[in-house]
C-alpha atoms as a PDB file:
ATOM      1  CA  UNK A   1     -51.252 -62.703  29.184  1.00  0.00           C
ATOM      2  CA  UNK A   2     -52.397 -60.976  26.017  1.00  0.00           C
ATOM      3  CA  UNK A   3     -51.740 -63.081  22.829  1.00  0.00           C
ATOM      4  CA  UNK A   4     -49.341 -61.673  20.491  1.00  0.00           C
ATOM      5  CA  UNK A   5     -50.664 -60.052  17.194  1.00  0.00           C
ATOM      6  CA  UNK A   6     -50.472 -61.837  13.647  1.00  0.00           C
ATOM      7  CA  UNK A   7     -48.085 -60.172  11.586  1.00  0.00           C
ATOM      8  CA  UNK A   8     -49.233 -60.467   8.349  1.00  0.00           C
ATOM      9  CA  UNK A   9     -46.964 -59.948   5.145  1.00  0.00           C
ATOM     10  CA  UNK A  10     -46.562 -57.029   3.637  1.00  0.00           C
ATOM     11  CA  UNK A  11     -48.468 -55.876  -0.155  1.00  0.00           C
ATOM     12  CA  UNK A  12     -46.385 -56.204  -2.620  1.00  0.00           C
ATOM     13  CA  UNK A  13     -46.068 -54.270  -6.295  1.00  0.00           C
ATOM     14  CA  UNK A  14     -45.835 -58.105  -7.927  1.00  0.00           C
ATOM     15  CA  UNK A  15     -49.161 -58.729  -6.303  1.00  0.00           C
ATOM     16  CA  UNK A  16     -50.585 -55.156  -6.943  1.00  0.00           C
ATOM     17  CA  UNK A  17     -49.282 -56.028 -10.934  1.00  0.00           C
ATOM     18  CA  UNK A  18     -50.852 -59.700 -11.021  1.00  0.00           C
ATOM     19  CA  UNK A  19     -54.126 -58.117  -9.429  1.00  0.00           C
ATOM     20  CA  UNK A  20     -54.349 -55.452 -12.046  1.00  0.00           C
ATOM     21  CA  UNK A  21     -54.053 -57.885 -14.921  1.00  0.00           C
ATOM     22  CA  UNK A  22     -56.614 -59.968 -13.892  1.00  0.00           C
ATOM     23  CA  UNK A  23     -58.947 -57.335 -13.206  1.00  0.00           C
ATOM     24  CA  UNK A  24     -58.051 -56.241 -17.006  1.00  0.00           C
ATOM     25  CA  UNK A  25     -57.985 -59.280 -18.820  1.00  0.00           C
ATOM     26  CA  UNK A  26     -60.733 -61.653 -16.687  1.00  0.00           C
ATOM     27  CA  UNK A  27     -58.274 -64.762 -15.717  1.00  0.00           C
ATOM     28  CA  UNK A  28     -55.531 -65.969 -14.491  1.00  0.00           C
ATOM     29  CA  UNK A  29     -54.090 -67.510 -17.523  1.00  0.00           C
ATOM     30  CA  UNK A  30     -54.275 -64.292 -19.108  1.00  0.00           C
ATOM     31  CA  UNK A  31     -52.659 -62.559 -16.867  1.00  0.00           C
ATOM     32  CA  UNK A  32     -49.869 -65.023 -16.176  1.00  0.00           C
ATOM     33  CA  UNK A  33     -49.262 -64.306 -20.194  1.00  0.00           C
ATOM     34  CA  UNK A  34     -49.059 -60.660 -20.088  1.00  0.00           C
ATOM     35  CA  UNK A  35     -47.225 -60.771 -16.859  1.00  0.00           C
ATOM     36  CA  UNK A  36     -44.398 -63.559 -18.197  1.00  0.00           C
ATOM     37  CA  UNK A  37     -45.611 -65.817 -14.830  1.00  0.00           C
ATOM     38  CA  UNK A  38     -46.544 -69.121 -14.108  1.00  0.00           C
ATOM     39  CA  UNK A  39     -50.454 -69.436 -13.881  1.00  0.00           C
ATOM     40  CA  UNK A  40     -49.595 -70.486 -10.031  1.00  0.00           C
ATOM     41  CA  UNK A  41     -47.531 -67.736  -9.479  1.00  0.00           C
ATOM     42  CA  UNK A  42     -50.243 -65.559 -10.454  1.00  0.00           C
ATOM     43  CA  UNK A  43     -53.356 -67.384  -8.458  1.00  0.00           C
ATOM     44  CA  UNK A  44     -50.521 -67.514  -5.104  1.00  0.00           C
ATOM     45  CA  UNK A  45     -50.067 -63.555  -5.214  1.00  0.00           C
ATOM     46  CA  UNK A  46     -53.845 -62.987  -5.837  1.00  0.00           C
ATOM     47  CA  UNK A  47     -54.636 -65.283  -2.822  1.00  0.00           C
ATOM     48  CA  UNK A  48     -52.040 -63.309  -0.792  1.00  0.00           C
ATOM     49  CA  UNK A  49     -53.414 -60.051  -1.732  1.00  0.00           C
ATOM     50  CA  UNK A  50     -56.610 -61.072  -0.563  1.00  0.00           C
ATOM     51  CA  UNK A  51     -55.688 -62.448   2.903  1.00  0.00           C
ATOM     52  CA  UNK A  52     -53.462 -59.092   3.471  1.00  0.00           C
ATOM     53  CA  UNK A  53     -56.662 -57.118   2.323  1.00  0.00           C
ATOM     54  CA  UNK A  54     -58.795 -59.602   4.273  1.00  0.00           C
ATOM     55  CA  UNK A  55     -61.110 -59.740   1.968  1.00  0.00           C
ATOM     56  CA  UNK A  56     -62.483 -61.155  -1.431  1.00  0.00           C
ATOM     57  CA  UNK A  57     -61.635 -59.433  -4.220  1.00  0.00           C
ATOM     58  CA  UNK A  58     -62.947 -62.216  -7.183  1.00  0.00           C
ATOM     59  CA  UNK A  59     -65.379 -64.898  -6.850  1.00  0.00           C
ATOM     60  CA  UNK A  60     -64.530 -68.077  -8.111  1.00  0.00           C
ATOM     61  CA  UNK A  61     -67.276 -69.507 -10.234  1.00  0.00           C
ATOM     62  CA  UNK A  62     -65.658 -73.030 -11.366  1.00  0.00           C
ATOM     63  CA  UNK A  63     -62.617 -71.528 -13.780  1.00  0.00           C
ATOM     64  CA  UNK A  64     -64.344 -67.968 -13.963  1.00  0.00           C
ATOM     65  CA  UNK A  65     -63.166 -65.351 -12.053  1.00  0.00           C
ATOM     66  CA  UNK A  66     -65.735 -62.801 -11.343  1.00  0.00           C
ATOM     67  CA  UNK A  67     -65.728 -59.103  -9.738  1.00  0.00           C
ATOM     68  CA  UNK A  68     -66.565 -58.529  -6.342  1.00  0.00           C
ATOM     69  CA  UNK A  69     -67.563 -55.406  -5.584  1.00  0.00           C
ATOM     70  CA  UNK A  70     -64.531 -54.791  -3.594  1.00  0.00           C
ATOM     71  CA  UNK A  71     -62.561 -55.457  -6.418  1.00  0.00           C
ATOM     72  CA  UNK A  72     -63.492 -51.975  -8.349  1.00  0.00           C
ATOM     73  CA  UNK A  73     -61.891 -49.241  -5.160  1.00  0.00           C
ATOM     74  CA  UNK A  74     -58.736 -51.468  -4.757  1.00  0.00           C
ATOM     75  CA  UNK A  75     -58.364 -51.603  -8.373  1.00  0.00           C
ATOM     76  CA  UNK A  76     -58.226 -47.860  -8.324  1.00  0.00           C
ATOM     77  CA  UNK A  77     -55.821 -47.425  -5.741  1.00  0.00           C
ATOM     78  CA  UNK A  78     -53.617 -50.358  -7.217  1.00  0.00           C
ATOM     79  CA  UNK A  79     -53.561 -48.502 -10.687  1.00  0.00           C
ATOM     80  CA  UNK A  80     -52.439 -45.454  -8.494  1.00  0.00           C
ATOM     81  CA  UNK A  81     -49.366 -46.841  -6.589  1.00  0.00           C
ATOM     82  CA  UNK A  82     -48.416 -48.884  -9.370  1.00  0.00           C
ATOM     83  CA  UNK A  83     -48.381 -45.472 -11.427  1.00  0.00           C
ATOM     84  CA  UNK A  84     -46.494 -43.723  -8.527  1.00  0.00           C
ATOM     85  CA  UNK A  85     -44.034 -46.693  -8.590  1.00  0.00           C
ATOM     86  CA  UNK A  86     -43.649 -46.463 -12.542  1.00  0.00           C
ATOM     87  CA  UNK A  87     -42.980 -42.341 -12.427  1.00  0.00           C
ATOM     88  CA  UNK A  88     -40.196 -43.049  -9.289  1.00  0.00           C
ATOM     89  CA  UNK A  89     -38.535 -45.818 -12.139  1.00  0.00           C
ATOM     90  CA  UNK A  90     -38.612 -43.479 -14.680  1.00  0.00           C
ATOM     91  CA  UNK A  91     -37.610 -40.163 -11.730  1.00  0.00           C
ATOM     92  CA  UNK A  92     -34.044 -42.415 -11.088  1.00  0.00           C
ATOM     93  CA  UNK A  93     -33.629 -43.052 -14.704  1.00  0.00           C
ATOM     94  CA  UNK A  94     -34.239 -39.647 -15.122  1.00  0.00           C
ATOM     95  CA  UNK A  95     -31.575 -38.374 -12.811  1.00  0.00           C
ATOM     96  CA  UNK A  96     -28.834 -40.677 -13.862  1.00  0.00           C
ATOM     97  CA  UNK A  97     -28.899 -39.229 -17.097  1.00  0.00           C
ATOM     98  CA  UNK A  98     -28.994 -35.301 -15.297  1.00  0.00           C
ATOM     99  CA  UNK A  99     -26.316 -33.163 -13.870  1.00  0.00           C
ATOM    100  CA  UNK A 100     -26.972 -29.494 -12.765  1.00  0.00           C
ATOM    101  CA  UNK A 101     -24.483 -27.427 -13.604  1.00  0.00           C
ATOM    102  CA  UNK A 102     -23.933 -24.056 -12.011  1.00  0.00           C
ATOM    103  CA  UNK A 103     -21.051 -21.033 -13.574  1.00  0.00           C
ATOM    104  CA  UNK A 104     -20.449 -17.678 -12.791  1.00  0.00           C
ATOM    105  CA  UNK A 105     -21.399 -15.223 -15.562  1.00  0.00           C
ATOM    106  CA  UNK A 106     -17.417 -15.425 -18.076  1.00  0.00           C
ATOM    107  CA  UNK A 107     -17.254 -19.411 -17.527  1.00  0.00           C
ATOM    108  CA  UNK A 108     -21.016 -20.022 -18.454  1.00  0.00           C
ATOM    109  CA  UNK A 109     -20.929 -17.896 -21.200  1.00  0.00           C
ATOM    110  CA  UNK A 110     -17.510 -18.271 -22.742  1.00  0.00           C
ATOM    111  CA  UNK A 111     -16.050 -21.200 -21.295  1.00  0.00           C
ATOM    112  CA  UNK A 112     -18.742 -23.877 -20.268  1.00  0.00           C
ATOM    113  CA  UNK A 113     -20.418 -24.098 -24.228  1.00  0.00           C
ATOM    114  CA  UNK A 114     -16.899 -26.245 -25.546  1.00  0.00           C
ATOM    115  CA  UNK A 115     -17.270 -28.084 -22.295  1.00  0.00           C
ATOM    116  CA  UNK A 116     -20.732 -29.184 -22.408  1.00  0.00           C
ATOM    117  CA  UNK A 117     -19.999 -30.049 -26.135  1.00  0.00           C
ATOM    118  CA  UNK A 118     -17.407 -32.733 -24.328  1.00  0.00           C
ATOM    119  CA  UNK A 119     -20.173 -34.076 -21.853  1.00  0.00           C
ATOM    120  CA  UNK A 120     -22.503 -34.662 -24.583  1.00  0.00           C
ATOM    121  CA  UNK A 121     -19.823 -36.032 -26.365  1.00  0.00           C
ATOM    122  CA  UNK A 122     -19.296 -38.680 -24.101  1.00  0.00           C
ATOM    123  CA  UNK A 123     -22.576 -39.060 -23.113  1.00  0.00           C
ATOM    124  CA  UNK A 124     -25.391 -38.361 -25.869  1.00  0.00           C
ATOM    125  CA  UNK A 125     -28.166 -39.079 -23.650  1.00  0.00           C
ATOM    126  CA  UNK A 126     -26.984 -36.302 -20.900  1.00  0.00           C
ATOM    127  CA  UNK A 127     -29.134 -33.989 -19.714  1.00  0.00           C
ATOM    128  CA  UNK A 128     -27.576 -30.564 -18.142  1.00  0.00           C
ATOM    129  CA  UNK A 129     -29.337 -27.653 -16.545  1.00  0.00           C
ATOM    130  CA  UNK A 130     -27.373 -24.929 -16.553  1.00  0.00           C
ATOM    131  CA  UNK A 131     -27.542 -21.696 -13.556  1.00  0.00           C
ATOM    132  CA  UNK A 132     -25.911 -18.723 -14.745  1.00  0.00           C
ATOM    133  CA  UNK A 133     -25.310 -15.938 -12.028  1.00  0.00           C
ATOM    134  CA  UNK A 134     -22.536 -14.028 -10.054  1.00  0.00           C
ATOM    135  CA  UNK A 135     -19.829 -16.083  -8.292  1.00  0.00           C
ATOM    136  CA  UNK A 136     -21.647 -15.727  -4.603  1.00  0.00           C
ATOM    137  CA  UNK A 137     -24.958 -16.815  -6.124  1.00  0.00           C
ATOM    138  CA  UNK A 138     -24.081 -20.075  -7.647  1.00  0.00           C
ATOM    139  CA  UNK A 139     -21.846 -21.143  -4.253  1.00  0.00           C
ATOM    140  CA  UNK A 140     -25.142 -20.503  -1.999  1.00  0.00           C
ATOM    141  CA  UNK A 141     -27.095 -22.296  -4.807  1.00  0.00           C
ATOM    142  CA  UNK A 142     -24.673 -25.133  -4.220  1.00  0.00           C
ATOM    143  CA  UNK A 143     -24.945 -25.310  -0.662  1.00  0.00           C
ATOM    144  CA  UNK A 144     -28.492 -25.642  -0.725  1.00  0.00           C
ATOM    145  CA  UNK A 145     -27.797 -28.489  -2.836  1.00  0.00           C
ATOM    146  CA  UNK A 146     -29.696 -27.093  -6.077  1.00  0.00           C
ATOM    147  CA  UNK A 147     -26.201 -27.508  -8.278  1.00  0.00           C
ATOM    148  CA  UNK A 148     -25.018 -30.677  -8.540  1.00  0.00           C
ATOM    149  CA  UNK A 149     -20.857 -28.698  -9.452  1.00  0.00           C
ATOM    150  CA  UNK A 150     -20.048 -25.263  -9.721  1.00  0.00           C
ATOM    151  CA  UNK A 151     -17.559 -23.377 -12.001  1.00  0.00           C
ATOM    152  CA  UNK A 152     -16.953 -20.174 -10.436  1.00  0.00           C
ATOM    153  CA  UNK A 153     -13.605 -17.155 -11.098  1.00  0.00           C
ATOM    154  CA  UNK A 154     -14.147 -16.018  -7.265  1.00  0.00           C
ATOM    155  CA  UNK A 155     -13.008 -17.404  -4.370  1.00  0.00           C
ATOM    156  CA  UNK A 156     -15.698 -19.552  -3.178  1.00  0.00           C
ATOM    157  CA  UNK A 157     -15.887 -18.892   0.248  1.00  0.00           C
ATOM    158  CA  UNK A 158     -18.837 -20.496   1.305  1.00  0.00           C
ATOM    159  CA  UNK A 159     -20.626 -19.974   5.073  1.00  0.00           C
ATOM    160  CA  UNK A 160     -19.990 -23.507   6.071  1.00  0.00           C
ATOM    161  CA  UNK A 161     -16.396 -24.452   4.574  1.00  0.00           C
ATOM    162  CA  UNK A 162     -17.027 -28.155   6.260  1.00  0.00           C
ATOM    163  CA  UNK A 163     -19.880 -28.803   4.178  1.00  0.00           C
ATOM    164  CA  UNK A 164     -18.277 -27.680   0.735  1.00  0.00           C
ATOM    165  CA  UNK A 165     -15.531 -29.015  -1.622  1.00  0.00           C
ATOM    166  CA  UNK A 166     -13.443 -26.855  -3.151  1.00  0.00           C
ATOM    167  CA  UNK A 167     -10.522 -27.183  -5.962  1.00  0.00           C
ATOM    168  CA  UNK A 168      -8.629 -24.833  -7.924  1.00  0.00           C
ATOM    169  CA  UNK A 169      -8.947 -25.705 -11.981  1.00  0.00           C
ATOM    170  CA  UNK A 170      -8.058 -23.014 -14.061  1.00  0.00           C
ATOM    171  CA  UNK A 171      -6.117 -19.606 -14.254  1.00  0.00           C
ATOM    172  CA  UNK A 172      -7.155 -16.416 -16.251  1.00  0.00           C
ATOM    173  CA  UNK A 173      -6.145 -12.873 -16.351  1.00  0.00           C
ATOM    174  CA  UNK A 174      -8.013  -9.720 -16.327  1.00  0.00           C
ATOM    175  CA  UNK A 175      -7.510  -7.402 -18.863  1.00  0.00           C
ATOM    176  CA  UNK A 176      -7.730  -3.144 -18.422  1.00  0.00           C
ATOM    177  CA  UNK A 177      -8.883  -2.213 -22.159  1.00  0.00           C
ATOM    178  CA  UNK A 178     -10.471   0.300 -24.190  1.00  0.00           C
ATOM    179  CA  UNK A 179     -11.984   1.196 -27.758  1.00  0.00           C
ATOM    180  CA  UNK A 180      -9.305   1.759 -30.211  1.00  0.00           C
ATOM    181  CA  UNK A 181      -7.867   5.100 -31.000  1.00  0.00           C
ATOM    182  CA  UNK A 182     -10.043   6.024 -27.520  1.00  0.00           C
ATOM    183  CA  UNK A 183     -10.179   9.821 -26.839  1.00  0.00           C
ATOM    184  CA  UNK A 184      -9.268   8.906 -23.636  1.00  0.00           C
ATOM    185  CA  UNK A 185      -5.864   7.250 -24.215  1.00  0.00           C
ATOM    186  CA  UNK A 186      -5.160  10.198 -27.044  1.00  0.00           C
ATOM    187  CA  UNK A 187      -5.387  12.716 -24.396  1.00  0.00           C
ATOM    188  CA  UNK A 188      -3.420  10.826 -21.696  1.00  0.00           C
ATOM    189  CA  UNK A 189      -0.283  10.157 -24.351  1.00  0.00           C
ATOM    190  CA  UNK A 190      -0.731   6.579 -23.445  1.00  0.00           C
ATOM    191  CA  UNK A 191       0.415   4.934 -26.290  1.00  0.00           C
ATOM    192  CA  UNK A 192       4.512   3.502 -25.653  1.00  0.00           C
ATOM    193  CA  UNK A 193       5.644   3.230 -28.870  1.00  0.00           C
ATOM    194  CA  UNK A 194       9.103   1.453 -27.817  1.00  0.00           C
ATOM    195  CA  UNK A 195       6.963  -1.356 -26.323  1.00  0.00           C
ATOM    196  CA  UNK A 196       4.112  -0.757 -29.275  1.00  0.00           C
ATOM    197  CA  UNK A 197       1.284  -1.056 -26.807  1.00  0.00           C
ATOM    198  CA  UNK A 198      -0.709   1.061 -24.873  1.00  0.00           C
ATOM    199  CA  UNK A 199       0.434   1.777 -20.984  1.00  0.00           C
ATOM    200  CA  UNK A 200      -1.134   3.964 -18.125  1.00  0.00           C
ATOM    201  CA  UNK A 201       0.465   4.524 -14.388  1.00  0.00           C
ATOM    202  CA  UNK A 202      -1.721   4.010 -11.555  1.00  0.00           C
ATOM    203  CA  UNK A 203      -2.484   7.597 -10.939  1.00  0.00           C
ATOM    204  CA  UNK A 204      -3.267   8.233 -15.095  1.00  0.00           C
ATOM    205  CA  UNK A 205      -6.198   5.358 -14.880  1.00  0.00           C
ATOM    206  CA  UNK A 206      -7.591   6.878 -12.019  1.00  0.00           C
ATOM    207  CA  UNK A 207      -8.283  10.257 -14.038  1.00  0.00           C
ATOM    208  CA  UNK A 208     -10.821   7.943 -16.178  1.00  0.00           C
ATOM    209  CA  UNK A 209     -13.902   6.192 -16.131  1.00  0.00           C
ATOM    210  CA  UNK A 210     -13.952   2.933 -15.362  1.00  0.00           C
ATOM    211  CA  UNK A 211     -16.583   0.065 -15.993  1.00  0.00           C
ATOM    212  CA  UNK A 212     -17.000  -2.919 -13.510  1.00  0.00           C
ATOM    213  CA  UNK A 213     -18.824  -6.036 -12.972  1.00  0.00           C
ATOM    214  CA  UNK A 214     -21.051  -5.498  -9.554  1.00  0.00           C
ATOM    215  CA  UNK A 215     -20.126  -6.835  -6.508  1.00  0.00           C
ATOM    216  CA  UNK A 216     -20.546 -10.421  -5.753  1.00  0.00           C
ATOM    217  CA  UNK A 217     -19.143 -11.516  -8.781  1.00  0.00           C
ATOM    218  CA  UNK A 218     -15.262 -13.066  -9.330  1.00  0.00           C
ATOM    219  CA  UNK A 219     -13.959 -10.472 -11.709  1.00  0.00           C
ATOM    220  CA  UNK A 220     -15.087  -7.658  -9.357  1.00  0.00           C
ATOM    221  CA  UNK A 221     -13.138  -9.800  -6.364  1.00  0.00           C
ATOM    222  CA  UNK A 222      -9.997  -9.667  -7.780  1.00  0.00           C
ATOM    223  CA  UNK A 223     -10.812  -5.882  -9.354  1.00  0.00           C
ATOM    224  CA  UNK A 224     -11.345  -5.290  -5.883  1.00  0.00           C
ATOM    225  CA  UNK A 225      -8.285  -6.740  -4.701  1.00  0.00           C
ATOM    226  CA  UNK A 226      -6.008  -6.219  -7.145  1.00  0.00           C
ATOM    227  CA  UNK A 227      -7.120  -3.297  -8.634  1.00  0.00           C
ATOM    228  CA  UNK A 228      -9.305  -0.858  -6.887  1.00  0.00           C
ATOM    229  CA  UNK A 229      -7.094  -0.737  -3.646  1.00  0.00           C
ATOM    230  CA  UNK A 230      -4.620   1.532  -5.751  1.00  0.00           C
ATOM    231  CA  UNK A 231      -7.354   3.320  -7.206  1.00  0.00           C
ATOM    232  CA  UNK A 232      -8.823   5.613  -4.129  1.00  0.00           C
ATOM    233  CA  UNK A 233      -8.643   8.948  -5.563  1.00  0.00           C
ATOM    234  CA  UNK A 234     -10.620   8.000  -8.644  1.00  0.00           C
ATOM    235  CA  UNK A 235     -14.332   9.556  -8.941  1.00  0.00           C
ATOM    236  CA  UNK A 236     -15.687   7.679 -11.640  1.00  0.00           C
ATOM    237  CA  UNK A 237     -16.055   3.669 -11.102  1.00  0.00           C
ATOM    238  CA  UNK A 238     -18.911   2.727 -12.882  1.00  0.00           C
ATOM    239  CA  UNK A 239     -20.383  -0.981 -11.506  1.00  0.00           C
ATOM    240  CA  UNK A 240     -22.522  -3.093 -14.581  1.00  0.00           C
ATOM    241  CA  UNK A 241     -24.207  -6.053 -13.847  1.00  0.00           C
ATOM    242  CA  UNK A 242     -23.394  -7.700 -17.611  1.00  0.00           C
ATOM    243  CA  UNK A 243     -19.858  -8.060 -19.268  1.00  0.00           C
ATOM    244  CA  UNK A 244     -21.674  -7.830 -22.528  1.00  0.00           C
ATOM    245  CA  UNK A 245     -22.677  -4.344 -21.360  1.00  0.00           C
ATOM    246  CA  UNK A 246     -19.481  -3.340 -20.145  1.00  0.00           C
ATOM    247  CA  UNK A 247     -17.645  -4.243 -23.514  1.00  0.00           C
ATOM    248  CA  UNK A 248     -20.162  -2.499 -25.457  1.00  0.00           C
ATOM    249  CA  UNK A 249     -20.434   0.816 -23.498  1.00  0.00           C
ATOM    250  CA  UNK A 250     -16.450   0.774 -23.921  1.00  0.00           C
ATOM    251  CA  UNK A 251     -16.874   0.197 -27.740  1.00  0.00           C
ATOM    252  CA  UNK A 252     -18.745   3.493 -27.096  1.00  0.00           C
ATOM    253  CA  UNK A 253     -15.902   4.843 -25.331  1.00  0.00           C
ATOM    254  CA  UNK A 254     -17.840   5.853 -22.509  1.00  0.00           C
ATOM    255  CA  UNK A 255     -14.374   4.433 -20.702  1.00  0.00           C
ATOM    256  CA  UNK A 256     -12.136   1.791 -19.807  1.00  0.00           C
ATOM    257  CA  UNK A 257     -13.145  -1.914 -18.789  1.00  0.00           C
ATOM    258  CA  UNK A 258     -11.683  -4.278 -17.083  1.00  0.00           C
ATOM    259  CA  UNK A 259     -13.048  -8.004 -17.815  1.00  0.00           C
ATOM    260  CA  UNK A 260     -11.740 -11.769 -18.042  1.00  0.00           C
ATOM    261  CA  UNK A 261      -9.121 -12.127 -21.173  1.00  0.00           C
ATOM    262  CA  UNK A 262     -12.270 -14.739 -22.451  1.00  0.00           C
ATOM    263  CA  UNK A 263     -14.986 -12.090 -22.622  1.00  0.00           C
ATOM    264  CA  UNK A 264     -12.607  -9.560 -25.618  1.00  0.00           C
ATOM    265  CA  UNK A 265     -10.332 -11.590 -26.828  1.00  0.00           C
ATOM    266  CA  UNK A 266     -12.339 -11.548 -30.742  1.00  0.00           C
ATOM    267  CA  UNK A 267     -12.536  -7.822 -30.222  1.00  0.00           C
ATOM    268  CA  UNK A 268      -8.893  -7.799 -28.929  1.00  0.00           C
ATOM    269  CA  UNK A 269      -8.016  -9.744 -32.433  1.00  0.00           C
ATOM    270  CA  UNK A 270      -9.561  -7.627 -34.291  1.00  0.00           C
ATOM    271  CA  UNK A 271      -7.811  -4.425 -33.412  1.00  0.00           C
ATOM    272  CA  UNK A 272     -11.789  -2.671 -32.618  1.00  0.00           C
ATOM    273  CA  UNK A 273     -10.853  -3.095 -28.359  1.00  0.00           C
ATOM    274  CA  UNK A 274      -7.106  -2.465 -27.335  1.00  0.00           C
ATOM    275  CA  UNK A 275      -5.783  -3.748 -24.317  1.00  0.00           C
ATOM    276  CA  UNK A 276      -3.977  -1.622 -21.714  1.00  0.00           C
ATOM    277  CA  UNK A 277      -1.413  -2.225 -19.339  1.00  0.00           C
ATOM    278  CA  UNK A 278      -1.344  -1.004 -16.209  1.00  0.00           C
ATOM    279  CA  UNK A 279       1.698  -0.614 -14.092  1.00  0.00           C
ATOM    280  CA  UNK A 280       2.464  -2.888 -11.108  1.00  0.00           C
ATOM    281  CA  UNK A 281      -0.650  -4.092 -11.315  1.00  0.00           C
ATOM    282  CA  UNK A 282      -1.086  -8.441 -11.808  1.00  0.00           C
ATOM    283  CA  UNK A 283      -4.591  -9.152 -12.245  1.00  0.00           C
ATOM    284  CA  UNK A 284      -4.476 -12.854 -12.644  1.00  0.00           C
ATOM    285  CA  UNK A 285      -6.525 -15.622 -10.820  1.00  0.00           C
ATOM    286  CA  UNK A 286      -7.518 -18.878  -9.949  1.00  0.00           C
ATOM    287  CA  UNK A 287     -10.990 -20.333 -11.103  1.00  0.00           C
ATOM    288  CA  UNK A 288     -12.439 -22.921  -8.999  1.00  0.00           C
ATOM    289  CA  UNK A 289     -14.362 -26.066  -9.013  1.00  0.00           C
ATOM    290  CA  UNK A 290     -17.350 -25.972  -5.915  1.00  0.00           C
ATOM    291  CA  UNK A 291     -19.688 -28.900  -5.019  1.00  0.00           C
ATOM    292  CA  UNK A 292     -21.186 -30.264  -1.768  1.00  0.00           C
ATOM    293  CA  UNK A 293     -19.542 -33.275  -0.187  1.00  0.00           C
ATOM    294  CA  UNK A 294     -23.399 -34.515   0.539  1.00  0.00           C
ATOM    295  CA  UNK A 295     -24.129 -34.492  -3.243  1.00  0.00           C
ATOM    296  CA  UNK A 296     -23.876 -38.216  -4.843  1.00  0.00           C
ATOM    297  CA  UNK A 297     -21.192 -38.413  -7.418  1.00  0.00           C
ATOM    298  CA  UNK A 298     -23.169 -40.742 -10.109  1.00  0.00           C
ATOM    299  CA  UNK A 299     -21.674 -41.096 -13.728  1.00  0.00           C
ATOM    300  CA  UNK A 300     -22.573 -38.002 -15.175  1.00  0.00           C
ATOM    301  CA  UNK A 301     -21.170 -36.487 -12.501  1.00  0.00           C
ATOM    302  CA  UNK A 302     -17.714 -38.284 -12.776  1.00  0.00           C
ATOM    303  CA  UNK A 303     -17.890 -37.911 -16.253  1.00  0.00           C
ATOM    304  CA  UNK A 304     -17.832 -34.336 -16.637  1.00  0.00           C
ATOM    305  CA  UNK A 305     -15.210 -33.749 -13.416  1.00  0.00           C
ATOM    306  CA  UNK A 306     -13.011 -35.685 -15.728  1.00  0.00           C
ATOM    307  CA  UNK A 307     -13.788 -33.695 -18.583  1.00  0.00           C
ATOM    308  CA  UNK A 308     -13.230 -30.464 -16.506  1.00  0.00           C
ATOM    309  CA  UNK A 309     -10.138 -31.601 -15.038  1.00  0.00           C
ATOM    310  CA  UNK A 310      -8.350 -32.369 -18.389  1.00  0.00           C
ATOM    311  CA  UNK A 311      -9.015 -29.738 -19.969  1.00  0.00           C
END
């Protein structure tokens, strides 16, 4: 019958610690100072160490401690895991303080900025990365787990619904505008001066250019939707990557845009872009909140769902 093997206990980081200060400061009554220990507390996890290590890692010369020559490699490797176990402390500390945010292109650049000024608000010490991309590019960054919450204007409609959490949060509207006094609505008649705004039918707006966000993003979903299914017969839809783009190309009255109420409302204000109605067409939505149900909900995290949900 074969005799059972000694389990012997585990190393420890407390006796990893208590070897490293002695190797530093030469004895265990320094040590047991630096470390806030008794002076037995310290000699008990040296002796441990030792009999997990088997073998001598001091020699005792009356109250002198001396270096054995094994003493010098284990140091090393101590100092290293001890490090390693430091950087992990300081890693979790780290990521309590850090949320990743992700927002399709209107929310992160017109919406999120008051938002974060909430977070950090609450929480001075917050750290947020922010991913800024089309609608379907932030939901497949968040089920690969790289956002930590997602504020997207699409539907979400991720490829494993089971695995994501979604809620609706906000509505907007889309708004059909152009450069004031624009060429285009002059020669279309389009201004109704009974209503004092400008109006188009369905079949005049398809006679004009007109400049979209690319597919894949939430304002060309609902364009697409809401929008673009009346407008077959058109020739000229011109898809732009960049609302910024969009707005300025209609400032050159290249044509019409069609963008999130957020992205022209100062140049709606200031009389330089004029919006247009459209008839029968309803171009509002529903933006949405996205995160993965596997993603751990720490304080920063409940923090700003707060903030997002009372606003």
């Amino acid at each position: 019958m074969k005799k059972a093997m000694q389990t012997l206990p585990k190393i420890t980081l407390k006796q990893l610690s208590v070897f490293v200060s002695i190797y530093q400061t030469g004895s265990t009554s320094r040590a047991s100072e630096e470390l806030h220990l008794s002076q037995s507390a310290v000699s008990s996890a040296l002796t441990e160490l030792e009999s997990r290590l088997q073998m001598p890692l001091f020699e005792r010369v009356g109250r002198r401690l001396n270096q054995h020559p094994n003493a010098y490699p284990i140091y090393v490797q101590a100092q290293a895991i001890l490090g390693q176990a430091l950087t992990l402390e300081q890693y979790h500390k780290h990521q309590a303080g850090q949320i990743r945010i992700g927002a399709s292109t209107t929310i992160g650049n017109y919406v999120l900025p008051p938002l974060l000024a909430k977070l950090y608000e609450a929480l001075p010490d917050a750290n947020a990365d922010l991913y800024i991309a089309n609608t379907q590019e932030v939901v497949s960054e968040v089920e690969q787990l790289n956002i930590d919450i997602a504020l997207v204007e699409g539907m979400p409609r991720p490829t494993d619904m089971k695995a994501i959490e979604q809620r609706a949060w906000r509505t907007d509207s889309l708004k059909v505008f152009a450069k004031r006094d624009s060429h285009w609505l002059t020669e279309m008649k389009a201004y109704n001066h009974a209503n004092c705004c400008y109006e188009l039918s369905i079949e005049q707006l398809a006679q004009m250019p007109l400049l979209v966000r690319e597919a894949g993003s939430g304002t060309r979903q609902i364009i697409d939707e809401q929008l673009l299914k009346h407008l077959s017969n058109t020739q000229i839809v011109r898809a732009i990557q960049q609302s910024e783009a969009i707005k300025h190309m209609v400032s050159a009255d290249i044509g019409l845009g069609c963008l999130s109420q957020h992205v022209i409302e100062t140049e709606l204000a200031a009389g330089t872009l004029v919006e247009v109605n459209v008839a029968g067409i309803d171009l509002s939505r529903t933006w949405w909140l996205v995160w993965h149900k596997a993603r751990h909900q720490n304080l920063i995290w409940q923090t700003f769902f707060d903030i997002l949900t009372k606003s």
